[in-house]
Structure formats: C-alpha cells, structure tokens
C-alpha atoms as a PDB file:
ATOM      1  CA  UNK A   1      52.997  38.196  88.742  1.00  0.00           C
ATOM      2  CA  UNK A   2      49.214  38.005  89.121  1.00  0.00           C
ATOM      3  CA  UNK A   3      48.156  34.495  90.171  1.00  0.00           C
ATOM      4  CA  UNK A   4      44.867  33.882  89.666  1.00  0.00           C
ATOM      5  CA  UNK A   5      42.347  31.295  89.917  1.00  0.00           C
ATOM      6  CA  UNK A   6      40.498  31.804  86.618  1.00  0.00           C
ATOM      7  CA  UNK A   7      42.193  32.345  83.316  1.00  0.00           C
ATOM      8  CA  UNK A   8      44.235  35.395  82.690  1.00  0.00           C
ATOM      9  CA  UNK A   9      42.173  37.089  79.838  1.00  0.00           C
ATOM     10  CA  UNK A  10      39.342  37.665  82.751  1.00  0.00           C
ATOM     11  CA  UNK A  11      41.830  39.188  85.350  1.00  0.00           C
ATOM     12  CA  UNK A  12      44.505  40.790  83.239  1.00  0.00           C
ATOM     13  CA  UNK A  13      44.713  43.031  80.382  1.00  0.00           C
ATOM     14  CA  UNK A  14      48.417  44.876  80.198  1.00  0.00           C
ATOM     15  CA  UNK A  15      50.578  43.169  78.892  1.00  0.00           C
ATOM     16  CA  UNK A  16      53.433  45.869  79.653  1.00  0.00           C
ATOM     17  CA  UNK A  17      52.213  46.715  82.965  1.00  0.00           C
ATOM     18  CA  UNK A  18      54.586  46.735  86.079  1.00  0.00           C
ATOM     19  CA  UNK A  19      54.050  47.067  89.515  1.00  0.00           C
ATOM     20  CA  UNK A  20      56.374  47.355  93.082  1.00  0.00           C
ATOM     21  CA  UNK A  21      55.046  44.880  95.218  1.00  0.00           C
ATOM     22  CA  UNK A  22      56.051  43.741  99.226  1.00  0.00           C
ATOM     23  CA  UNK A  23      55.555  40.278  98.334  1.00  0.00           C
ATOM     24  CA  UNK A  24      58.194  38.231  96.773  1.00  0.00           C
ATOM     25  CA  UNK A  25      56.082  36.655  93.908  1.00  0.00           C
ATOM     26  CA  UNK A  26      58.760  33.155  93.958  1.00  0.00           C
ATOM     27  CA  UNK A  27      57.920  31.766  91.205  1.00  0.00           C
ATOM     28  CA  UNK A  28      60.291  33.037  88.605  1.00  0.00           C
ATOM     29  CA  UNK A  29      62.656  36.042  89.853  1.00  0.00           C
ATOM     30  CA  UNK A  30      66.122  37.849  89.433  1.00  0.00           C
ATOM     31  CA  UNK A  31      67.576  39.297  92.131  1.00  0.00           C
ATOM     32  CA  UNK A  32      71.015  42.052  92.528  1.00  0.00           C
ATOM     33  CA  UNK A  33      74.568  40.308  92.779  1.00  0.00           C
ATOM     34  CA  UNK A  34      74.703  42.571  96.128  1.00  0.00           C
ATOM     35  CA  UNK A  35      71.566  41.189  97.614  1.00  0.00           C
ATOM     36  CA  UNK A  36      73.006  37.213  96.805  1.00  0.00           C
ATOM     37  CA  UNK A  37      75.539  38.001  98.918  1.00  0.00           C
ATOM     38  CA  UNK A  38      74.040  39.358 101.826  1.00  0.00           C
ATOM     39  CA  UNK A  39      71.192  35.920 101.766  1.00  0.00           C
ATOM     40  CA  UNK A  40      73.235  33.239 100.189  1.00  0.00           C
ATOM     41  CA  UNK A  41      74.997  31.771 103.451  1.00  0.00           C
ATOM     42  CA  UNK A  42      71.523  31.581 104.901  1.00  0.00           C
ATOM     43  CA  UNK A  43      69.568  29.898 101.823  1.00  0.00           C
ATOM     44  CA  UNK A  44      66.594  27.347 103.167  1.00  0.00           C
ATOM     45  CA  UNK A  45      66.685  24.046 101.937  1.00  0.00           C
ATOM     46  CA  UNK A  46      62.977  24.507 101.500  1.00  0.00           C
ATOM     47  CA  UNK A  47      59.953  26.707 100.974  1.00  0.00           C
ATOM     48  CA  UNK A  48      63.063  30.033 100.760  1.00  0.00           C
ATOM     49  CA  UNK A  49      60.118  31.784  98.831  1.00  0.00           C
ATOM     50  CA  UNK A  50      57.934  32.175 102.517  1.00  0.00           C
ATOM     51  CA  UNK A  51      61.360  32.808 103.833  1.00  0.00           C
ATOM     52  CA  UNK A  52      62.309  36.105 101.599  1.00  0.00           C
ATOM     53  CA  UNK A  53      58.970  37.325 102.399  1.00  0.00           C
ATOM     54  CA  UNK A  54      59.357  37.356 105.718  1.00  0.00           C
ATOM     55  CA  UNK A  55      60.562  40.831 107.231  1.00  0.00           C
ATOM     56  CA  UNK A  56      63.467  39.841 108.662  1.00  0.00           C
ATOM     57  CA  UNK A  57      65.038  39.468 105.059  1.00  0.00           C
ATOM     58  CA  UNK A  58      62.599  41.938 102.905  1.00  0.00           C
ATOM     59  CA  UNK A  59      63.919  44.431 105.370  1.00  0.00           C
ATOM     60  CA  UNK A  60      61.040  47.200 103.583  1.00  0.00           C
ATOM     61  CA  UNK A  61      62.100  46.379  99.979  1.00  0.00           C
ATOM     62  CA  UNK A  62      59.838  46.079  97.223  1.00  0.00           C
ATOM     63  CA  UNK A  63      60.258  43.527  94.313  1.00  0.00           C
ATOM     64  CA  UNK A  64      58.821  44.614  90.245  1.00  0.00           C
ATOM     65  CA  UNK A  65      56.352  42.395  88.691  1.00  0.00           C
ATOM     66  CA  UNK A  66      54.290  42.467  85.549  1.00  0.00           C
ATOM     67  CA  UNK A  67      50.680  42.525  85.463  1.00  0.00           C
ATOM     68  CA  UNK A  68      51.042  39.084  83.190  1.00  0.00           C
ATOM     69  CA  UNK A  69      52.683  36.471  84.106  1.00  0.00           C
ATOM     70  CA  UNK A  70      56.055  35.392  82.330  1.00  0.00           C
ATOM     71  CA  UNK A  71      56.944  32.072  84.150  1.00  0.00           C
ATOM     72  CA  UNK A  72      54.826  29.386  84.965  1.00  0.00           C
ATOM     73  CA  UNK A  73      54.681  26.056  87.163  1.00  0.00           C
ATOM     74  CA  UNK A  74      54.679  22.714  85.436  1.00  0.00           C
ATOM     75  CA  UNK A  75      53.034  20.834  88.212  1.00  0.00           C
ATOM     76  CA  UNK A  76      52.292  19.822  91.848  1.00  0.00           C
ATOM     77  CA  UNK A  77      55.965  18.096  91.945  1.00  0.00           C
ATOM     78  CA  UNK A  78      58.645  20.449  93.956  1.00  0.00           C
ATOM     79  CA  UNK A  79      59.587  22.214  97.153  1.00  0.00           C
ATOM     80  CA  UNK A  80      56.519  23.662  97.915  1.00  0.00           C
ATOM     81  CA  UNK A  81      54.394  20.516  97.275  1.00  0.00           C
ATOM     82  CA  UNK A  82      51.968  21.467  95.222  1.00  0.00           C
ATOM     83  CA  UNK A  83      50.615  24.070  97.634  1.00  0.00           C
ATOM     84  CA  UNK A  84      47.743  26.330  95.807  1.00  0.00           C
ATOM     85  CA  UNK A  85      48.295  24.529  92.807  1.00  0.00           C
ATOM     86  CA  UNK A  86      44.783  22.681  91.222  1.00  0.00           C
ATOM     87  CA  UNK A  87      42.896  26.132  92.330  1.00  0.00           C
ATOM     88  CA  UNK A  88      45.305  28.618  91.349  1.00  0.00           C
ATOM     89  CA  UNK A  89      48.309  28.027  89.751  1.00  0.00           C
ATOM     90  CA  UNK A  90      47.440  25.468  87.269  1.00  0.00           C
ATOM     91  CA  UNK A  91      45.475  27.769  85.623  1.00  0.00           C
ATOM     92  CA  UNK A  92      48.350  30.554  85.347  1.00  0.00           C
ATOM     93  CA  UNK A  93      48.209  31.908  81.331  1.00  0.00           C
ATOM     94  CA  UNK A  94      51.641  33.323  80.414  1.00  0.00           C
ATOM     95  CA  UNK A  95      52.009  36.440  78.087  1.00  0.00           C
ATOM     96  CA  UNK A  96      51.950  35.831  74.215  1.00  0.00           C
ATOM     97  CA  UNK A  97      53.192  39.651  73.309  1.00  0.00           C
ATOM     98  CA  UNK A  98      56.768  40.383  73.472  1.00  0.00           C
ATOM     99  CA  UNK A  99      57.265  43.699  75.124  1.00  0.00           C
ATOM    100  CA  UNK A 100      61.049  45.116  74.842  1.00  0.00           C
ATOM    101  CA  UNK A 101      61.273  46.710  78.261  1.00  0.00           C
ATOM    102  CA  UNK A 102      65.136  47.726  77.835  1.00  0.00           C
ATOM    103  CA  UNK A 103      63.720  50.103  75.384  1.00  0.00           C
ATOM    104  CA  UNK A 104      61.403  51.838  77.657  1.00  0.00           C
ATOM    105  CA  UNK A 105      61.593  54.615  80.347  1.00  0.00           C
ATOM    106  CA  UNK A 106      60.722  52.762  83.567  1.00  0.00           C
ATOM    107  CA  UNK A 107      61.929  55.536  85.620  1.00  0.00           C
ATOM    108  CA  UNK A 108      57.963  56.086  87.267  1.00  0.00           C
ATOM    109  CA  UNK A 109      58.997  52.536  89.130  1.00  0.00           C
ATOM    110  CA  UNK A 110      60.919  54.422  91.174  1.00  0.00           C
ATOM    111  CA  UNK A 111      59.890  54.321  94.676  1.00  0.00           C
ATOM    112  CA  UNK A 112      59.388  57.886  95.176  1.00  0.00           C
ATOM    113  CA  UNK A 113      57.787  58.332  92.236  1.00  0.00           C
ATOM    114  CA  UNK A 114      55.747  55.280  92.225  1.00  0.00           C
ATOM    115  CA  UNK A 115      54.437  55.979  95.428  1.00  0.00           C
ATOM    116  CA  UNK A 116      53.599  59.376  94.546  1.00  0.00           C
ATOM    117  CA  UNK A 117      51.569  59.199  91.357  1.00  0.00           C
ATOM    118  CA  UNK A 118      50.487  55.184  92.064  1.00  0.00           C
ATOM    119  CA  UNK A 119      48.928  56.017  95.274  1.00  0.00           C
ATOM    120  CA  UNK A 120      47.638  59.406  94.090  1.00  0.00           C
ATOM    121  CA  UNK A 121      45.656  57.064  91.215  1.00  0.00           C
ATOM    122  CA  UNK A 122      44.461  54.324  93.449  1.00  0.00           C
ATOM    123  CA  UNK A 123      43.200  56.478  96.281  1.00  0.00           C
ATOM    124  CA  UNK A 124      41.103  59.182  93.853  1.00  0.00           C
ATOM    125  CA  UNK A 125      39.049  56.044  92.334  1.00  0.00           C
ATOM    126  CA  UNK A 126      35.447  55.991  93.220  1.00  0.00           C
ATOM    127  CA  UNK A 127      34.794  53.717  96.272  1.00  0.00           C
ATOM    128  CA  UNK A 128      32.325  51.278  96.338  1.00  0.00           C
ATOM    129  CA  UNK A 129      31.293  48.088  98.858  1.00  0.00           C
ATOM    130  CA  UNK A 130      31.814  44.317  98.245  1.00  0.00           C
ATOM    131  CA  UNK A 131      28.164  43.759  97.343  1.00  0.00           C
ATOM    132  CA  UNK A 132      28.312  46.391  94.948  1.00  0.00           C
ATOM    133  CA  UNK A 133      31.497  45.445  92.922  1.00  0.00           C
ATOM    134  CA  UNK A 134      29.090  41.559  93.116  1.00  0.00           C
ATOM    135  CA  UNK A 135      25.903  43.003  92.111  1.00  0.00           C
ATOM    136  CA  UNK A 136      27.676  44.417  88.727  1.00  0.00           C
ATOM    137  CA  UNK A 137      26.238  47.684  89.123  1.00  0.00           C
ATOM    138  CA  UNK A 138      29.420  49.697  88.824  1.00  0.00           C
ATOM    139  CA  UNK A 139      29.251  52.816  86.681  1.00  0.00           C
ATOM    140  CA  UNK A 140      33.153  53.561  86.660  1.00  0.00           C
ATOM    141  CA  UNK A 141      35.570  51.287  84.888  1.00  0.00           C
ATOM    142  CA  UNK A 142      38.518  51.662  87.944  1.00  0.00           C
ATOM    143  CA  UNK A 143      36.964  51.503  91.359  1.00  0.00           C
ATOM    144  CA  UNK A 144      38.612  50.861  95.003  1.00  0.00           C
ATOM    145  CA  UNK A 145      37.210  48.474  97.870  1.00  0.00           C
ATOM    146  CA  UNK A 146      38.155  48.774 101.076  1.00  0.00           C
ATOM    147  CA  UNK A 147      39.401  46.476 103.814  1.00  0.00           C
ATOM    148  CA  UNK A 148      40.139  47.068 107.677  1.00  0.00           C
ATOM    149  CA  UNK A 149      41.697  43.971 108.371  1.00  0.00           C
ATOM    150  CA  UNK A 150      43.344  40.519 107.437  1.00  0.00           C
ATOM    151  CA  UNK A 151      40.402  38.773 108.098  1.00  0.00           C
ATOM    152  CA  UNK A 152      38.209  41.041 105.654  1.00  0.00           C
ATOM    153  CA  UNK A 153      40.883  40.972 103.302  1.00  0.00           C
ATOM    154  CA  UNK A 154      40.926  36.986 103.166  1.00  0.00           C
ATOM    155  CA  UNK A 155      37.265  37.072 102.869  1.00  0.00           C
ATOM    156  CA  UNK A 156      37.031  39.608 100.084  1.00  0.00           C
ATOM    157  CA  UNK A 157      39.951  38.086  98.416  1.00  0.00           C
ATOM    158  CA  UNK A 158      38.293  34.211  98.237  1.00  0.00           C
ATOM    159  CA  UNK A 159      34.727  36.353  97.195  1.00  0.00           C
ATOM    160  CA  UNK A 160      36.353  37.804  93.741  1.00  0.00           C
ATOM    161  CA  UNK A 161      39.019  34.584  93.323  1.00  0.00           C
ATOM    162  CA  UNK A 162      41.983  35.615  93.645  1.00  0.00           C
ATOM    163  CA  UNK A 163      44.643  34.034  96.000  1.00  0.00           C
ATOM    164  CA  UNK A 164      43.524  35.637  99.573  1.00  0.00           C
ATOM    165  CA  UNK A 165      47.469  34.552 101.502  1.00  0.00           C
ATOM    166  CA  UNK A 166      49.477  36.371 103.803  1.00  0.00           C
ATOM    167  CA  UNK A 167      52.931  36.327 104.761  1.00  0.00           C
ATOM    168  CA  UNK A 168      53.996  38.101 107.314  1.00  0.00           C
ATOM    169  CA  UNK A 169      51.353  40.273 107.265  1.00  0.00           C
ATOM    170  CA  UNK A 170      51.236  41.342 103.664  1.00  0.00           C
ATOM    171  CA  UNK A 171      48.657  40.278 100.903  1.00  0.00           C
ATOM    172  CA  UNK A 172      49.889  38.368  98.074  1.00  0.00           C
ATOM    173  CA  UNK A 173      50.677  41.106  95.300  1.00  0.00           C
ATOM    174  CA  UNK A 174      50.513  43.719  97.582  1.00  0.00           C
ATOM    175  CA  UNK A 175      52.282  47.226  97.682  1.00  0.00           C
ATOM    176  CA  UNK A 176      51.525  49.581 100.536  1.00  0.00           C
ATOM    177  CA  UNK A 177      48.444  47.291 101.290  1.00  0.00           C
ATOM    178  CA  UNK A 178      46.961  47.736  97.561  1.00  0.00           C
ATOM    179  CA  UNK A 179      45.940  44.947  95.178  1.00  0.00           C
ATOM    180  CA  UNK A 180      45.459  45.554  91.592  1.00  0.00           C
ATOM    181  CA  UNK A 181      43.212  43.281  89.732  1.00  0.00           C
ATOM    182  CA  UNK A 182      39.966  42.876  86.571  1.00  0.00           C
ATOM    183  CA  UNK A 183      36.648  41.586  88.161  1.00  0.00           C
ATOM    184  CA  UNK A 184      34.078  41.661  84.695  1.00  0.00           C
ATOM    185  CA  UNK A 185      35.736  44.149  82.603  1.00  0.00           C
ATOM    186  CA  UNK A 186      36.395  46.669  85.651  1.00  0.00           C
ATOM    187  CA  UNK A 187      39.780  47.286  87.389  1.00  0.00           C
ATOM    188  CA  UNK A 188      39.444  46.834  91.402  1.00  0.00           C
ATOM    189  CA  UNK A 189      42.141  48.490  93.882  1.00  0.00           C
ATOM    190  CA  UNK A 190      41.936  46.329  97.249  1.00  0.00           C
ATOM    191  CA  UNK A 191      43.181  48.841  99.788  1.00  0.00           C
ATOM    192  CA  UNK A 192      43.040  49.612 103.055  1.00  0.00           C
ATOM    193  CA  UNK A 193      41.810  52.997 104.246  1.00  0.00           C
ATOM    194  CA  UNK A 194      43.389  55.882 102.819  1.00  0.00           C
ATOM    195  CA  UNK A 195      46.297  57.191 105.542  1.00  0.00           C
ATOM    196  CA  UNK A 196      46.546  53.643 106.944  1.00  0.00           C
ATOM    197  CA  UNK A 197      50.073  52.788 106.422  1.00  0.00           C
ATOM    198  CA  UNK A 198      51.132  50.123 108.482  1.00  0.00           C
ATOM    199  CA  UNK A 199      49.839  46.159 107.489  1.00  0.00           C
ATOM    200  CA  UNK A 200      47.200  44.799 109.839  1.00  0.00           C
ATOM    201  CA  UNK A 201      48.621  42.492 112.394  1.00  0.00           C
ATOM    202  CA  UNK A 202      45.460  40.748 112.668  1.00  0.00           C
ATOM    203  CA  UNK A 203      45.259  36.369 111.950  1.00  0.00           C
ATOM    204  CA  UNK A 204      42.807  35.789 109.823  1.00  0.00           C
ATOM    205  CA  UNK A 205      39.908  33.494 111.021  1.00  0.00           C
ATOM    206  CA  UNK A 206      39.080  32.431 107.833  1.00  0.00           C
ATOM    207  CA  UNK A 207      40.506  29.356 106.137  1.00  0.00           C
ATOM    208  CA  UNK A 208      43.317  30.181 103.319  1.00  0.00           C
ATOM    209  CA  UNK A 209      42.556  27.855 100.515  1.00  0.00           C
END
C-alpha cells in the first residue's frame, strides 16, 4: 500500500500493480496459516504492526502490496493513536477498478524473479539529483534518485511528501532499499547506490513527521 500525503491520483497510477516490500504495510493484511502459528503466542497487545516489522519476526521475508491502496483508516481512534494520521493517512484514496488477480499470472512476484527483472528495471533508469527531480526539468518519464543514508532518505522523503519512517532500518514501502512512487506525472525509484545491499544503520537526525 502506498501511503501518501496528497491524494492518490498525483502519486499513483496502476491500479493492478504489485510490489514485494520489507515493510509490513499494517493496515489491512493476510497472512499464511503457517506463519499464525509460529507469531500467535507472542501477539502485542499494541502497536504488533512496528512489532512484525521488526527483524526479529520478518526474519528476511517480504510482504505483496498493490500500488493502490485497498483498505483504508476511518480515523485517529485505535491502537496506534492516530499516529501519521491528519498528514498522511487521512488522505489515503482507495481503488475504484476491480482487478481479478486470481485470474492473472503473478508468477514475476516471485522472489527470484522479482529481484531479477525489478532490480534490473530500477537500476537502468536515468539518474538524476534531488534538485533536479524539484526543478521539473526531467526529460525521462521513470528516473532514480539516490540516497546514502537514513538521514538523506528522511530528508528526501519529507521533500517529495511521502511518509519518510523507518523501522528497523527499512523505509516505509521499501524492497531491497527501493521506493516506487509519481512526483508530477514522472515515476521516481528512491534507491540506494547500485551494489549496496545491506539497509543503512544510520538514526536519522531529522524529525519523522
């Protein structure tokens, strides 16, 4: 799920698009019968979204989200206490478009074939700076901008508006350090340097709001 903190027609446009992702989105999920039973006896009381993205439970899994959101929040009333909700969530715009995903091949989710051909895409964009991708002089409709640490990332993250947290090290939406997003029309991959492969393990000095 992309949460955003503008409306989705500005950040989104596929409405059948899915994506692996390190961070355990929370907000509406399924999970295996197998994996319930290894977690259940251990369940938080509280805020167990933080608590299945920390590594001691993700344990190098990936979750599958779509592109658009398909769940939503209905206010600042619940465990997590309303945290990110008047500049991000509120403005969360579900998916109109019924896609029948049982009826397509979703085989390229696959992890070794995801990471193949996804990373192959992301890291062959053209790469441009931060004040380019803000000036709006971009001649390519996909382009990449690079980070080199949490702090950057928070910083670039707050800069185009989308939601710049970090659990345990890994971006919200992220998938081997990559965020997918629209900024104006153009699609943006967030990445680290290409070969880095390990999360920063820096704190970010910059306020998360």
């Amino acid at each position: 799920m992309i949460e955003i903190k503008s409306f989705c027609c500005i950040f989104c446009v596929c409405v059948d698009l899915l994506y692996r992702s390190d961070f355990f989105p929370g907000l509406g999920w399924m999970l295996t019968s197998s994996l319930w039973d290894e977690l259940r006896d251990k369940w938080p009381k509280a805020f167990w979204d933080d608590w299945m993205r920390d590594s001691a439970q993700r344990k190098g899994r990936a979750c599958l989200r779509p592109e658009i959101p398909r769940t939503d929040t209905f206010g600042r009333v619940g465990v997590s206490r309303g945290q990110f909700f008047d500049k991000h969530l509120k403005f969360i715009v579900l998916n109109s478009q019924a896609v029948h995903f049982t009826e397509k091949d979703l085989s390229y989710l696959m992890k070794d074939e995801y990471d193949r051909h996804y990373l192959d895409d992301v890291y062959s964009v053209p790469l441009i700076s931060a004040e380019q991708l803000h000036s709006g002089s971009i001649a390519d409709n996909t382009v990449r901008v690079e980070y080199h640490s949490n702090n950057e990332f928070v910083q670039l993250a707050q800069r185009v508006g989308i939601m710049a947290d970090l659990k345990d090290r890994v971006p919200r939406m992220a998938y081997k350090g990559v965020v997918s997003f629209m900024f104006h029309s153009h699609r943006v991959y967030l990445t680290r340097p290409q070969g880095q492969t390990e999360y920063y393990t820096d704190k970010p000095k910059i306020r998360v709001t």
